[in-house]
Protein backbone atom coordinates (compact mmCIF):
# COMPACT_ATOMS: atom_id res chain seq x y z
CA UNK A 1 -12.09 -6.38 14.52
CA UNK A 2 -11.62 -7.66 11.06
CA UNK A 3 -9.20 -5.75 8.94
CA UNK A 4 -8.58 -5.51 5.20
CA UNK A 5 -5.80 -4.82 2.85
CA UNK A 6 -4.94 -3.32 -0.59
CA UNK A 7 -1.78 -3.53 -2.44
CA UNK A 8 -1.68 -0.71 -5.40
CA UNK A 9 -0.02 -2.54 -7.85
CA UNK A 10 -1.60 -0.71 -10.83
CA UNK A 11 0.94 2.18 -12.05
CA UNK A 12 2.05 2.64 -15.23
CA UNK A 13 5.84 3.43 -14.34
CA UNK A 14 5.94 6.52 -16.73
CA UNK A 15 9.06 7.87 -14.69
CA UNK A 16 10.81 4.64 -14.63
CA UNK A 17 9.99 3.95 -18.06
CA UNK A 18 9.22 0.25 -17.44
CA UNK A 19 7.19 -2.08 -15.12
CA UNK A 20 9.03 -0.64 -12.00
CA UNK A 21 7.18 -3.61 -9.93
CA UNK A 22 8.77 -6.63 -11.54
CA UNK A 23 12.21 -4.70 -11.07
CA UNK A 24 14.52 -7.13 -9.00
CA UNK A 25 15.47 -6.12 -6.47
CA UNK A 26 17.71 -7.80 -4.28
CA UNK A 27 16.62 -11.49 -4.54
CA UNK A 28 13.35 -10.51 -5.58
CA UNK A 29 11.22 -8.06 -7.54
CA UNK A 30 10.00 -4.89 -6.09
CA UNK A 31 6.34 -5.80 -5.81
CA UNK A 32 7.56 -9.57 -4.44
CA UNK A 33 9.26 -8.06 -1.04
CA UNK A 34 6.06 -5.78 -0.29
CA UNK A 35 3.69 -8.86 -0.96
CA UNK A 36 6.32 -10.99 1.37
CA UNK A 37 6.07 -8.51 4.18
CA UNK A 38 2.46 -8.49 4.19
CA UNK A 39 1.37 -9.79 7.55
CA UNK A 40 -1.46 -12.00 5.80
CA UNK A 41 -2.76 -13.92 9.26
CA UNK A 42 -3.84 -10.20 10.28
CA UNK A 43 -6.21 -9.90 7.42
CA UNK A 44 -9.81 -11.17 6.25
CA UNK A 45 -9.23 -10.00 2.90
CA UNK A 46 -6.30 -8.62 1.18
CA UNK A 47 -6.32 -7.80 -2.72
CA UNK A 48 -3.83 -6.15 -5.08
CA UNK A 49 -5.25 -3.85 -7.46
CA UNK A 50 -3.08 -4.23 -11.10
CA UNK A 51 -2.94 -3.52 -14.88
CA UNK A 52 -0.45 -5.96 -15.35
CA UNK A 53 -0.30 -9.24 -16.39
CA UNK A 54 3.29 -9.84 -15.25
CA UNK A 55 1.90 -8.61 -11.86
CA UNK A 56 -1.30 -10.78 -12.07
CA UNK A 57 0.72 -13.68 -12.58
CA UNK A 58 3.25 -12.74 -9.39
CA UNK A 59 -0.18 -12.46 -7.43
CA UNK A 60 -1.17 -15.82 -8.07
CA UNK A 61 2.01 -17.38 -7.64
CA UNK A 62 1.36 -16.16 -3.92
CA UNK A 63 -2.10 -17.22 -3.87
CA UNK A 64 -3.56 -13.65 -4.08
CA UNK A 65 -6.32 -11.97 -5.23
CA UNK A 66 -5.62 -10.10 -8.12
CA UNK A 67 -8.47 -7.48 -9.65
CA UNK A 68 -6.90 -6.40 -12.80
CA UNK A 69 -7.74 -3.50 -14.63
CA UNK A 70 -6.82 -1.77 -18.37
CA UNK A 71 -4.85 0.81 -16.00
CA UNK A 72 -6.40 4.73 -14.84
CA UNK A 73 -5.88 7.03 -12.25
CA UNK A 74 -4.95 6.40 -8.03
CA UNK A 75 -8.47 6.96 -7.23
CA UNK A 76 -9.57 4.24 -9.63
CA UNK A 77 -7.15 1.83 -7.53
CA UNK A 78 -8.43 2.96 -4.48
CA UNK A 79 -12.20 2.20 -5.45
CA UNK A 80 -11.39 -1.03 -7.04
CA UNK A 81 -9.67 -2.17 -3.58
CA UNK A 82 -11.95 -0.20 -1.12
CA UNK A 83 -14.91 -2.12 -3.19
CA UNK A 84 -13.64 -5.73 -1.72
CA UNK A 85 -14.01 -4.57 1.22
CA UNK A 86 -17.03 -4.76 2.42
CA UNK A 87 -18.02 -5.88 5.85
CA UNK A 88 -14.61 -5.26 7.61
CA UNK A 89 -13.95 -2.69 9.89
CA UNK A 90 -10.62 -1.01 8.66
CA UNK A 91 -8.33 -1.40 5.73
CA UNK A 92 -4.89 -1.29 5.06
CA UNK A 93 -3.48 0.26 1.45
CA UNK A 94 0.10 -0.02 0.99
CA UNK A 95 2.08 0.95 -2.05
CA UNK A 96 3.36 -1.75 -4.42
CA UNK A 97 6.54 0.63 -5.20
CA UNK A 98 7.37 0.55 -1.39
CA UNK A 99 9.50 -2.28 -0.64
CA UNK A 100 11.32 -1.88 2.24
CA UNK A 101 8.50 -1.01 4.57
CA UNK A 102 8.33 -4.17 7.06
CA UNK A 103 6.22 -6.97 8.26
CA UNK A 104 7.07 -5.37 11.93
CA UNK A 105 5.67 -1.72 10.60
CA UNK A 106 2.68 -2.92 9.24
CA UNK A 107 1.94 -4.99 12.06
CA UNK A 108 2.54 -1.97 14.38
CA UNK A 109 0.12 -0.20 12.05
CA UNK A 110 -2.90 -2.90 12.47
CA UNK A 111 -2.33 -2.85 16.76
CA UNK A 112 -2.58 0.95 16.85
CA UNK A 113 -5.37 0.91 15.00
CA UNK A 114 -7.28 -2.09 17.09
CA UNK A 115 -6.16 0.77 20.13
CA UNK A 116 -7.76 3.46 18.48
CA UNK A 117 -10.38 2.15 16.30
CA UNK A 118 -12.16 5.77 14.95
CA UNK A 119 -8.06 7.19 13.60
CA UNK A 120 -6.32 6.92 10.57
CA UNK A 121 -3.05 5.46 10.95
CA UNK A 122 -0.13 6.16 8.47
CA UNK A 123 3.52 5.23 8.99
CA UNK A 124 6.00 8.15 9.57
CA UNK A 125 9.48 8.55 10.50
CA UNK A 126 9.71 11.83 12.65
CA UNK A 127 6.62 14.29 11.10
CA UNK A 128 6.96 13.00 7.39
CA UNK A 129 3.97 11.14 6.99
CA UNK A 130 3.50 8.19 4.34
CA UNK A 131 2.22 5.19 3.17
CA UNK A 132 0.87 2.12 4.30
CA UNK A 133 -2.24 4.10 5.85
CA UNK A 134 -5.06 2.21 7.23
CA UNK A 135 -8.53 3.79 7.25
CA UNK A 136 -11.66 2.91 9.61
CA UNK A 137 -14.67 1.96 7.46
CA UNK A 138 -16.30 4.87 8.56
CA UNK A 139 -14.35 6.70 5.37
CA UNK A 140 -15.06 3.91 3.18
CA UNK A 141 -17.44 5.62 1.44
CA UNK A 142 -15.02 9.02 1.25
CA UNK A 143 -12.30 6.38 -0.63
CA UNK A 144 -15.36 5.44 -2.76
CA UNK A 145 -16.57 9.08 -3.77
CA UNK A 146 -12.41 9.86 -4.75
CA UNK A 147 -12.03 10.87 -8.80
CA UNK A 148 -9.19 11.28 -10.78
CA UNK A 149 -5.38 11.01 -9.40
CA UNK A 150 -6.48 11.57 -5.63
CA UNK A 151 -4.67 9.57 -3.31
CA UNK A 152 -6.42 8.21 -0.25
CA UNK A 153 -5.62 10.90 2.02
CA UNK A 154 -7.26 13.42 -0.18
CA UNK A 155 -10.37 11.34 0.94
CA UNK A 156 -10.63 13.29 4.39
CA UNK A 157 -10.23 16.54 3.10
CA UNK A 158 -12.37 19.12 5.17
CA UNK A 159 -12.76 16.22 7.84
CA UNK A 160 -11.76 16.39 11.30
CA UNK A 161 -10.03 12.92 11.09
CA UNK A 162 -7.69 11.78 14.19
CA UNK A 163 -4.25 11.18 12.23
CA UNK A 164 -2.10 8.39 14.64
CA UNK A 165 1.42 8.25 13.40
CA UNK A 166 3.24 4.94 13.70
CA UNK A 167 7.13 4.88 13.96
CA UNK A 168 9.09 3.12 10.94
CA UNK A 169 12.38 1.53 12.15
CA UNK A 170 14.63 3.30 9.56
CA UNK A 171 13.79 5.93 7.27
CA UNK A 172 14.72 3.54 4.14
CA UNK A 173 11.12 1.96 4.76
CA UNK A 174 9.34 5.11 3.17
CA UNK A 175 11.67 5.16 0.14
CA UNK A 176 9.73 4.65 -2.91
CA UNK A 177 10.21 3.52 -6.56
CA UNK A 178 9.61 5.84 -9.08
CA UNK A 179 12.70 6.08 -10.92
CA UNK A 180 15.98 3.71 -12.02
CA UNK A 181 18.06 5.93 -9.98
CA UNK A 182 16.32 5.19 -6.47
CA UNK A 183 15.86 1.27 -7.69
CA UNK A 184 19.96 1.58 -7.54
CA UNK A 185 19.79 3.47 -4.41
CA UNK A 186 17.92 0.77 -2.73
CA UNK A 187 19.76 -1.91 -4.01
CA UNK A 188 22.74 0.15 -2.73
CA UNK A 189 21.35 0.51 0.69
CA UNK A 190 20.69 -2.86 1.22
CA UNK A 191 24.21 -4.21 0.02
CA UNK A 192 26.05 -1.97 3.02
């Protein structure tokens, strides 16, 4: 099975009041430790979806695709990336603001999902679900049809989609960035 993924890297860090992903964090920016965790020899095609030009530029210092964009709503993201996609039989979206999910949790992600082929499968810790989810192609076109600040989960609404929940190793991989106070909090965690 060939496998895709999307990096939303395409906020406009209202709350944070800056670029949030060029943050450092650690001994790297916030966006650099999600791209580094990215399992890329389990993808066909992976893409990062930004309005940025710092971004764009951090993307091709990796050797990524970058489709860049003035900036709009999640669901504008989502069809950008879900639009590369084509021909592959599942994709993977993970956040740009998410940087201490791991390589190991995303590559748990991709084997569950080449078990059980027809589910969605988000990573958790206990019941909370989150983000990176990967979707079969079969909602593809759902992703496509989104409008306005949907995420992608609002893309099986009134579906009877099978939801698989994967285990993260520690809670601290679902922490986002969305404000200066949790960029401190994560730089706090990882200096115990």
């Amino acid at each position: 099975m060939k496998l895709g993924c999307v990096v939303l890297a395409a906020g406009q860090g209202r709350r944070f009041g800056d670029n949030k992903l060029l943050q450092v964090l650690a001994d790297r920016t916030v966006l650099g430790h999600v791209l580094s965790a990215l399992p890329r020899e389990r993808f066909e095609q992976i893409v990062v979806v930004a309005s940025s030009q710092g971004v764009e530029a951090l993307c091709k210092e990796q050797g990524l695709t970058c489709l860049r964009y003035p900036g709009g709503p999640q669901s504008e993201s989502i069809r950008r990336g879900i639009g590369a996609m084509e021909g592959l039989d599942g994709c993977l979206f993970v956040m740009g603001d998410q940087p201490l999910c791991t390589r190991k949790s995303m590559e748990r992600i991709a084997d569950a999902f080449l078990a059980h082929p027809k589910a969605v499968v988000r990573l958790a810790w206990g019941e909370i679900p989150c983000s990176p989810v990967l979707f079969p192609k079969r909602y593809f076109p759902n992703l496509q049809a989104l409008t306005g600040e949907q995420g992608g989960m609002s893309a099986l609404r009134g579906l009877d989609a099978e939801i698989l929940l994967v285990q993260a190793e520690y809670e601290a991989e679902l922490w986002d960035v969305d404000t200066r106070a949790q960029l401190e909090h994560m730089k706090a965690h990882l200096t115990k």
